[in-house]
Protein backbone atom coordinates (compact mmCIF):
# COMPACT_ATOMS: atom_id res chain seq x y z
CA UNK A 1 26.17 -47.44 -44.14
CA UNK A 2 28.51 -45.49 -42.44
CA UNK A 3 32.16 -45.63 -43.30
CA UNK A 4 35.30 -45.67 -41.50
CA UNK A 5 38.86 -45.55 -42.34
CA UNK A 6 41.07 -46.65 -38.91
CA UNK A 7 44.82 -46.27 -39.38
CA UNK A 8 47.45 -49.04 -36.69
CA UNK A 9 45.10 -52.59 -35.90
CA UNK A 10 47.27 -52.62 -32.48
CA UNK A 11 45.66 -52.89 -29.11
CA UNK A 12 43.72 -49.69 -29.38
CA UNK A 13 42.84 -49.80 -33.51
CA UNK A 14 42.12 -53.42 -33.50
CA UNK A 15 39.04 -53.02 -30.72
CA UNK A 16 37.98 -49.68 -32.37
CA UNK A 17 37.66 -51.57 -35.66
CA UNK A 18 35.79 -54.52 -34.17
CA UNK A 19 33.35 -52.44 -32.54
CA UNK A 20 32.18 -50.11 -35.20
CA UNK A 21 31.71 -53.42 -37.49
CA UNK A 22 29.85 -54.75 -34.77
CA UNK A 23 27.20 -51.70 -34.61
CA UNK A 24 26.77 -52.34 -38.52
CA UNK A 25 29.40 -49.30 -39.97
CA UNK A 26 31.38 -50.60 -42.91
CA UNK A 27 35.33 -50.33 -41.43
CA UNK A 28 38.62 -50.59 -43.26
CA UNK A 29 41.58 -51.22 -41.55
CA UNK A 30 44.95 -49.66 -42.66
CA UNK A 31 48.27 -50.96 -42.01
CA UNK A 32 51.70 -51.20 -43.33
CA UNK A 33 51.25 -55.45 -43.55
CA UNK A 34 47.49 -54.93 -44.41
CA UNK A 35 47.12 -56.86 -41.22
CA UNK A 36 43.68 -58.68 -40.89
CA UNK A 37 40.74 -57.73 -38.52
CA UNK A 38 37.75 -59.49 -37.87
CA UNK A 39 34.70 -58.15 -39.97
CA UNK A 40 36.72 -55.43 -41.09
CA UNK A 41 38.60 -55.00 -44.78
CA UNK A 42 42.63 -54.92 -44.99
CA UNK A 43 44.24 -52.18 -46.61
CA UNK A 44 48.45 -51.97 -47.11
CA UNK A 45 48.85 -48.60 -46.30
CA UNK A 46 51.99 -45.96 -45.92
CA UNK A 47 50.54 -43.65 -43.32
CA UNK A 48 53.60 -41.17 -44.16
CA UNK A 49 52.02 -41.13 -48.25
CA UNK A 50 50.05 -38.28 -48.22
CA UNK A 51 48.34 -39.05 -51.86
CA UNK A 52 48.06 -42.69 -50.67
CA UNK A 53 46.73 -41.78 -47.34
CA UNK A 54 44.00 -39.85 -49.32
CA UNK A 55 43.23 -42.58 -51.74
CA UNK A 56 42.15 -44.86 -48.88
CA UNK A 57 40.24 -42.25 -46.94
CA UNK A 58 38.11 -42.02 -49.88
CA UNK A 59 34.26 -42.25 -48.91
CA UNK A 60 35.16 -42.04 -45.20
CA UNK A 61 33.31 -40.43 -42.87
CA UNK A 62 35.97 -40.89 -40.12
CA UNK A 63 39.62 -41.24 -40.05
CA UNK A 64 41.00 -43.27 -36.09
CA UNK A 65 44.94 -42.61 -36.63
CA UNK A 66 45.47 -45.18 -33.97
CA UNK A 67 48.80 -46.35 -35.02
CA UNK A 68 52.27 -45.37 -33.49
CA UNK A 69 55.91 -45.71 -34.41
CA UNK A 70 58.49 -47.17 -31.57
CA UNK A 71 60.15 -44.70 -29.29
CA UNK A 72 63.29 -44.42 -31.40
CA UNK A 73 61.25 -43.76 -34.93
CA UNK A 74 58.80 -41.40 -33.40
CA UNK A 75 60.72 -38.47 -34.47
CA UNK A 76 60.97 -39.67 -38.13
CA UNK A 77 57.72 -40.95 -38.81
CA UNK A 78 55.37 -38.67 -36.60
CA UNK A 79 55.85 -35.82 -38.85
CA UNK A 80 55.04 -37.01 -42.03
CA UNK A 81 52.24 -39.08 -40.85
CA UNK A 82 50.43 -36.38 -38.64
CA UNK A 83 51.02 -34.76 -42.31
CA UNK A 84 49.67 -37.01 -44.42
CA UNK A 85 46.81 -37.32 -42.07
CA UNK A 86 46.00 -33.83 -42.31
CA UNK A 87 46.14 -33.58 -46.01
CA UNK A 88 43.95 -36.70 -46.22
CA UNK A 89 41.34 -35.50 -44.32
CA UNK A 90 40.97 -31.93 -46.20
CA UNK A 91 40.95 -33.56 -49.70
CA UNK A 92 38.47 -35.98 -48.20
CA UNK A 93 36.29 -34.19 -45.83
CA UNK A 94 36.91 -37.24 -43.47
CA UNK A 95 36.98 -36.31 -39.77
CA UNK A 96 40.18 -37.08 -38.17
CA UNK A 97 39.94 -38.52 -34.78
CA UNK A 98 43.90 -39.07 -33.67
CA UNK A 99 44.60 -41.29 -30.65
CA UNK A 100 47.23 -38.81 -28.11
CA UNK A 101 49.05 -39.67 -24.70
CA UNK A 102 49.58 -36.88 -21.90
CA UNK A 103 53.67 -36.16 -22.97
CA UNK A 104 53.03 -32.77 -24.26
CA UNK A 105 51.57 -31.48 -20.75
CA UNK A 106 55.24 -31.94 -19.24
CA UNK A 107 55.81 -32.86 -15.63
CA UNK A 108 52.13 -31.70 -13.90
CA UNK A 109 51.81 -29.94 -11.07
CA UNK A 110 48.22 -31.52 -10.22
CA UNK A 111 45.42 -33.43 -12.14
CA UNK A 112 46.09 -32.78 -15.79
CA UNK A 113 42.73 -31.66 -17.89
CA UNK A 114 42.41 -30.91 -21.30
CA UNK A 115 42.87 -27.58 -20.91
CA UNK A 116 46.60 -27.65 -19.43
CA UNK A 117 49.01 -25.69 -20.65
CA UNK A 118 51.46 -28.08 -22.73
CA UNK A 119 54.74 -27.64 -21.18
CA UNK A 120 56.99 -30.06 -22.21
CA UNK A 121 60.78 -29.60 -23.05
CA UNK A 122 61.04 -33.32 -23.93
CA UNK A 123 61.24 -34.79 -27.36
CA UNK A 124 58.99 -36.87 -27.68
CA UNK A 125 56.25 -35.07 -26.09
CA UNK A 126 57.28 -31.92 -28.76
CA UNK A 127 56.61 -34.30 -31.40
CA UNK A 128 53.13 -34.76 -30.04
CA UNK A 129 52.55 -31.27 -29.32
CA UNK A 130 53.36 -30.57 -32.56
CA UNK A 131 50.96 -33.14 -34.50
CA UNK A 132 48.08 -32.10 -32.87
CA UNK A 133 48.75 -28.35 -33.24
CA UNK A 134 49.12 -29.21 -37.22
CA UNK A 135 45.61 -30.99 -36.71
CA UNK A 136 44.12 -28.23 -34.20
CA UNK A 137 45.72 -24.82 -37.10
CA UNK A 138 44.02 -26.93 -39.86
CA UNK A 139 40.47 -27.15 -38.11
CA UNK A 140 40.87 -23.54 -36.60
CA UNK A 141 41.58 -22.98 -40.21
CA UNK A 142 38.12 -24.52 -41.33
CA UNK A 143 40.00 -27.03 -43.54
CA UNK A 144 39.09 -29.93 -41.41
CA UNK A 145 37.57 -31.33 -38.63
CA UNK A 146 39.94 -33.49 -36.03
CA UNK A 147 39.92 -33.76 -32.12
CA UNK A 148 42.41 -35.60 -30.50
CA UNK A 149 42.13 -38.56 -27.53
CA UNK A 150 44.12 -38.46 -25.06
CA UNK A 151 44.63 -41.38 -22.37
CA UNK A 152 47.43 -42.26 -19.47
CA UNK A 153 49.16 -45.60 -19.69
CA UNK A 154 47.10 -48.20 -21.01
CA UNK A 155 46.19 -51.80 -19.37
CA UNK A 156 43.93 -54.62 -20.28
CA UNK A 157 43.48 -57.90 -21.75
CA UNK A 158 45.78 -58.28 -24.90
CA UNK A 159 48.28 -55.31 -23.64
CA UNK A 160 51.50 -56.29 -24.68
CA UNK A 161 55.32 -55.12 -24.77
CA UNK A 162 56.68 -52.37 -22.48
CA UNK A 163 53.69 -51.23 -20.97
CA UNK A 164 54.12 -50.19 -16.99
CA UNK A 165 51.11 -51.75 -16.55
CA UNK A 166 51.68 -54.99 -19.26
CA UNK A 167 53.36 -58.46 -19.14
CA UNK A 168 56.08 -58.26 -17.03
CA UNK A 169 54.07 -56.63 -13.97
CA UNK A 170 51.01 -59.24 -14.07
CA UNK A 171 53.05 -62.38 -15.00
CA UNK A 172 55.60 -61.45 -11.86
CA UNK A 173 53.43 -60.58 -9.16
CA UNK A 174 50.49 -63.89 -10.45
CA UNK A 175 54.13 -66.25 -9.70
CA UNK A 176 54.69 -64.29 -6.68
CA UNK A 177 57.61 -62.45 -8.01
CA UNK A 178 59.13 -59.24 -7.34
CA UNK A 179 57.59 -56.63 -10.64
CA UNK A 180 60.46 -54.11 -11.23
CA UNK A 181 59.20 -50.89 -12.99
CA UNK A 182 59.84 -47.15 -13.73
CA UNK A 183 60.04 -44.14 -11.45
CA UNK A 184 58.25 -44.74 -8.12
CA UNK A 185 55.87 -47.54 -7.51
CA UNK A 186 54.59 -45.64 -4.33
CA UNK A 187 53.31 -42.57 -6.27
CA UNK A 188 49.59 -42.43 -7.86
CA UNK A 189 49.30 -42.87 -11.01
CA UNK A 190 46.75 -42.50 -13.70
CA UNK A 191 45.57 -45.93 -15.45
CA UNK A 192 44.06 -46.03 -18.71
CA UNK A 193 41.98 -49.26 -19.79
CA UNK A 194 41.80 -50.56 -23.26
CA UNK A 195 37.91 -51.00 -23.73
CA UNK A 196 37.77 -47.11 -22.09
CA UNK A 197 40.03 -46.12 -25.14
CA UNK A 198 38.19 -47.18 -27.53
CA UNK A 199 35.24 -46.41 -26.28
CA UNK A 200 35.84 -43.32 -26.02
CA UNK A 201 37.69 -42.67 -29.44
CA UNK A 202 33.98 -43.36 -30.78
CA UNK A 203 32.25 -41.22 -28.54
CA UNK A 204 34.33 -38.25 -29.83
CA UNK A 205 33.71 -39.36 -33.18
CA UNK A 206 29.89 -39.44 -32.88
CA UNK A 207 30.13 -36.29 -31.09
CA UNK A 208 28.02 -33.58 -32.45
CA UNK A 209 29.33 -30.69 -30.79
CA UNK A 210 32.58 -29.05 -30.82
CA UNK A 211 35.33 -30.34 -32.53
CA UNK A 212 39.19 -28.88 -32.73
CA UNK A 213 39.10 -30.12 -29.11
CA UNK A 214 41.14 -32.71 -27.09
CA UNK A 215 39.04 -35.35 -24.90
CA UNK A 216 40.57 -37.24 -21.81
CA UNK A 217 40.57 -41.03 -20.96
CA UNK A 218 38.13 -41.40 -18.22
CA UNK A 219 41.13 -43.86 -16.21
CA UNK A 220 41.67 -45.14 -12.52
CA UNK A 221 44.29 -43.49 -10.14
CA UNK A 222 46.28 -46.02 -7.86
CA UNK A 223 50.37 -46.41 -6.89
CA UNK A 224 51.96 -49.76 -8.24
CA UNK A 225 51.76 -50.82 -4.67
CA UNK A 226 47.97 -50.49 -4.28
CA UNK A 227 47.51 -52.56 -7.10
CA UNK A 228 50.13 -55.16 -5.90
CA UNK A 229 48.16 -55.42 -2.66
CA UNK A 230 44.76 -56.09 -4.38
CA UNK A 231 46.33 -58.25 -6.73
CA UNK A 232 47.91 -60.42 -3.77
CA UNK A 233 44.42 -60.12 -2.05
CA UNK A 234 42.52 -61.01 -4.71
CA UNK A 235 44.71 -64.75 -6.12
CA UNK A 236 46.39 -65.21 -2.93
CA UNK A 237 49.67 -64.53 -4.21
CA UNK A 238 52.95 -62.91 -2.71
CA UNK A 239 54.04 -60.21 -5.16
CA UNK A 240 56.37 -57.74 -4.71
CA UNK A 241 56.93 -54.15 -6.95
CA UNK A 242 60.23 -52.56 -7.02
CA UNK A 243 61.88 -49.47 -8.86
CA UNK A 244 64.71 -49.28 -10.91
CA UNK A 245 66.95 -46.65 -9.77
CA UNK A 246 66.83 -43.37 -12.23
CA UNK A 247 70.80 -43.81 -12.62
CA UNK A 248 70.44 -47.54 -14.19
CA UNK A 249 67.81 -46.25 -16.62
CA UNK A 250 70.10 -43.14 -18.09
CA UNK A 251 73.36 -45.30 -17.82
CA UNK A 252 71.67 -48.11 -19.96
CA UNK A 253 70.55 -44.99 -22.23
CA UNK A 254 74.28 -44.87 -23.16
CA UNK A 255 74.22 -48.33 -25.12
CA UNK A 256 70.53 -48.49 -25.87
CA UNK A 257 68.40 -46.14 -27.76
CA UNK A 258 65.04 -47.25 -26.55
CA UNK A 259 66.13 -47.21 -22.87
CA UNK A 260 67.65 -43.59 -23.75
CA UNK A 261 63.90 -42.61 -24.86
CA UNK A 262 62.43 -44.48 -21.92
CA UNK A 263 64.41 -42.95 -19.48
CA UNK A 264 63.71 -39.13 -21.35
CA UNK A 265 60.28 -39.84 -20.52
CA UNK A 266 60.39 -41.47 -16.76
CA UNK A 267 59.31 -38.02 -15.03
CA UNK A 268 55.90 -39.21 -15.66
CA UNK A 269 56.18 -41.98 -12.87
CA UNK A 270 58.85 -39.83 -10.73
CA UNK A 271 55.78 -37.84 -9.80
CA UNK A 272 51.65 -37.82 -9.17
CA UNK A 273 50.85 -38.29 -12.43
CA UNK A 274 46.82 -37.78 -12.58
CA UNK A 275 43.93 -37.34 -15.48
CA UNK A 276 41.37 -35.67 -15.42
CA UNK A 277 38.34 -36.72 -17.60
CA UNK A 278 35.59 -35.05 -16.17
CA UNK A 279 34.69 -33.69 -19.79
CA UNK A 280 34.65 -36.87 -21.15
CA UNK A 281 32.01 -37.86 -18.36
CA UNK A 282 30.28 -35.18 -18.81
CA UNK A 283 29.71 -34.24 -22.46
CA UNK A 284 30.75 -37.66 -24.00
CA UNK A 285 28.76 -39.96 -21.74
CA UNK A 286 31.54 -42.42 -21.22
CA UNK A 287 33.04 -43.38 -17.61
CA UNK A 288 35.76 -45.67 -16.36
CA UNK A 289 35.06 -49.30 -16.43
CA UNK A 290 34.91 -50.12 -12.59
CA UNK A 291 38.49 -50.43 -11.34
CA UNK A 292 38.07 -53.80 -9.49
CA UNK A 293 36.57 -55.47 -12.97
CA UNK A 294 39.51 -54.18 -15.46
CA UNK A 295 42.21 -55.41 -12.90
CA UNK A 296 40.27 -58.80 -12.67
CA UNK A 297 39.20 -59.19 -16.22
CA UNK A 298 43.02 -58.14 -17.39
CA UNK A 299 44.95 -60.11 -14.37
CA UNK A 300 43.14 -63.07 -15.50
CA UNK A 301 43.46 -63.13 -19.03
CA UNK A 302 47.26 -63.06 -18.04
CA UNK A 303 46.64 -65.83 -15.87
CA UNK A 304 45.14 -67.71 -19.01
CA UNK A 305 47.64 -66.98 -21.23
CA UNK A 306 50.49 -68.10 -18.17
CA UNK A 307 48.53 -71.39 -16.94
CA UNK A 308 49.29 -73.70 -19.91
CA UNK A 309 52.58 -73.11 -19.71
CA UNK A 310 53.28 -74.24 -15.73
């Protein structure tokens, strides 16, 4: 039986976890809490801990680093986890599969591929940069074997928090209310789905070709506004989206921290911000669920979760 190590049981670890247990694989699921996952066995775990880290990679033939620190931590805990990560894998011989984002390309000119030159200036996307170029010199290296996933904002059933694409936009515009967000709700804008994620953070683990590689979300393009109009279409509602001006984002910076780091990062949604996963399609064998059954699947477990309390 094949065994798997998967590091964060948030919205992406969580379904990763579930579905290799379902195909049979034996799965252990590290957190901080030792948080509890259906079919799967807890582990307490301090992903910074290098020589813990390594203990529970032990017998693993894959290591999902799936978990992420807040905005305001990522610069204090990204490093030593990428780290321990690294150091777990080579003393293991576990392959490292690390769940990425798109900061580290910068502000893109056009569609952004897995080849793009990373070009950011900001911090948080040099802190990503940087953990998968520890990951990348360590397989070029022949110490271990990693790729890294990378998807756009995420959406789907269970999304939570902050996401653009989360609570706040499908609870306002299912009550006919007026969903404020980031940057320009006008502009396309890549959407990654949650069961796409996952799926294909497996794919590139079963993958027997090249590794020291990144691999792209296959994800759905539309404005804010597009999906506002199918969304009214579809339930009948009368939902609006609005932005928040740029200048109330970097004045609220000035008391709050997180708004500071979201604002550092709004360029993403100040301009077409497109993936390209043709790779993925290609080589992987995974494609985008179809748009118009992740909007209704996610829209209406939002309207489930909203419904009992009208």
């Amino acid at each position: 039986m094949t065994e798997h190590l998967v590091v964060g049981a948030g919205m992406i670890g969580r379904p990763v976890a579930e579905r290799l247990a379902a195909r049979g694989d034996s799965v252990t699921v590290a957190t901080r809490s030792g948080s509890s996952v259906t079919s799967a066995r807890p582990l307490s775990l301090d992903a910074s801990d290098a020589t813990e880290f390594s203990r529970a990679a032990e017998g693993a033939a894959t290591i999902f680093l799936c978990t992420n620190p807040s905005y305001t931590k990522w610069a204090t805990e990204w490093p030593p986890i990428f780290a321990a990560a690294v150091t777990a894998a080579s003393a293991t011989g576990a392959r490292l599969v690390t769940m990425g984002n798109l900061y580290s390309y910068g502000s893109p000119s056009g569609p952004m591929t897995e080849h793009s030159a990373e070009t950011t200036t900001e911090k948080k996307g040099l802190i990503r940069k940087a953990g998968w170029a520890l990951a990348h010199a360590a397989t070029e290296r022949g110490e271990i074997t990693a790729v890294e996933v990378r998807a756009s904002d995420y959406f789907g059933p269970g999304s939570v928090g902050a996401a653009h694409l989360g609570t706040a936009f499908f609870t306002a515009i299912l009550a006919s209310r007026t969903a404020r967000g980031v940057g320009s709700s006008a502009l396309p804008h890549s959407w990654s789905y949650l069961p796409d994620i996952a799926s294909t953070l497996i794919a590139a683990a079963d993958y027997t070709g090249e590794w020291g590689r990144i691999w792209h979300v296959p994800s759905a393009t539309w404005s804010r506004n597009q999906i506002v109009d199918q969304l009214n279409s579809r339930y009948g509602t009368h939902g609006k989206s609005a932005d928040y001006p740029q200048w109330v984002l970097r004045s609220l910076g000035v008391f709050s921290p997180m708004m500071r780091e979201v604002w550092a990062s709004s360029y993403q949604l100040t301009v077409p911000y497109v993936i390209d996963a043709t790779e993925t399609e290609r080589m992987l064998g995974v494609h985008a669920t179809p748009w118009d059954e992740a909007l209704a699947t996610t829209a209406d477990s939002y309207r489930a979760a909203i419904s009992p309390l009208r």
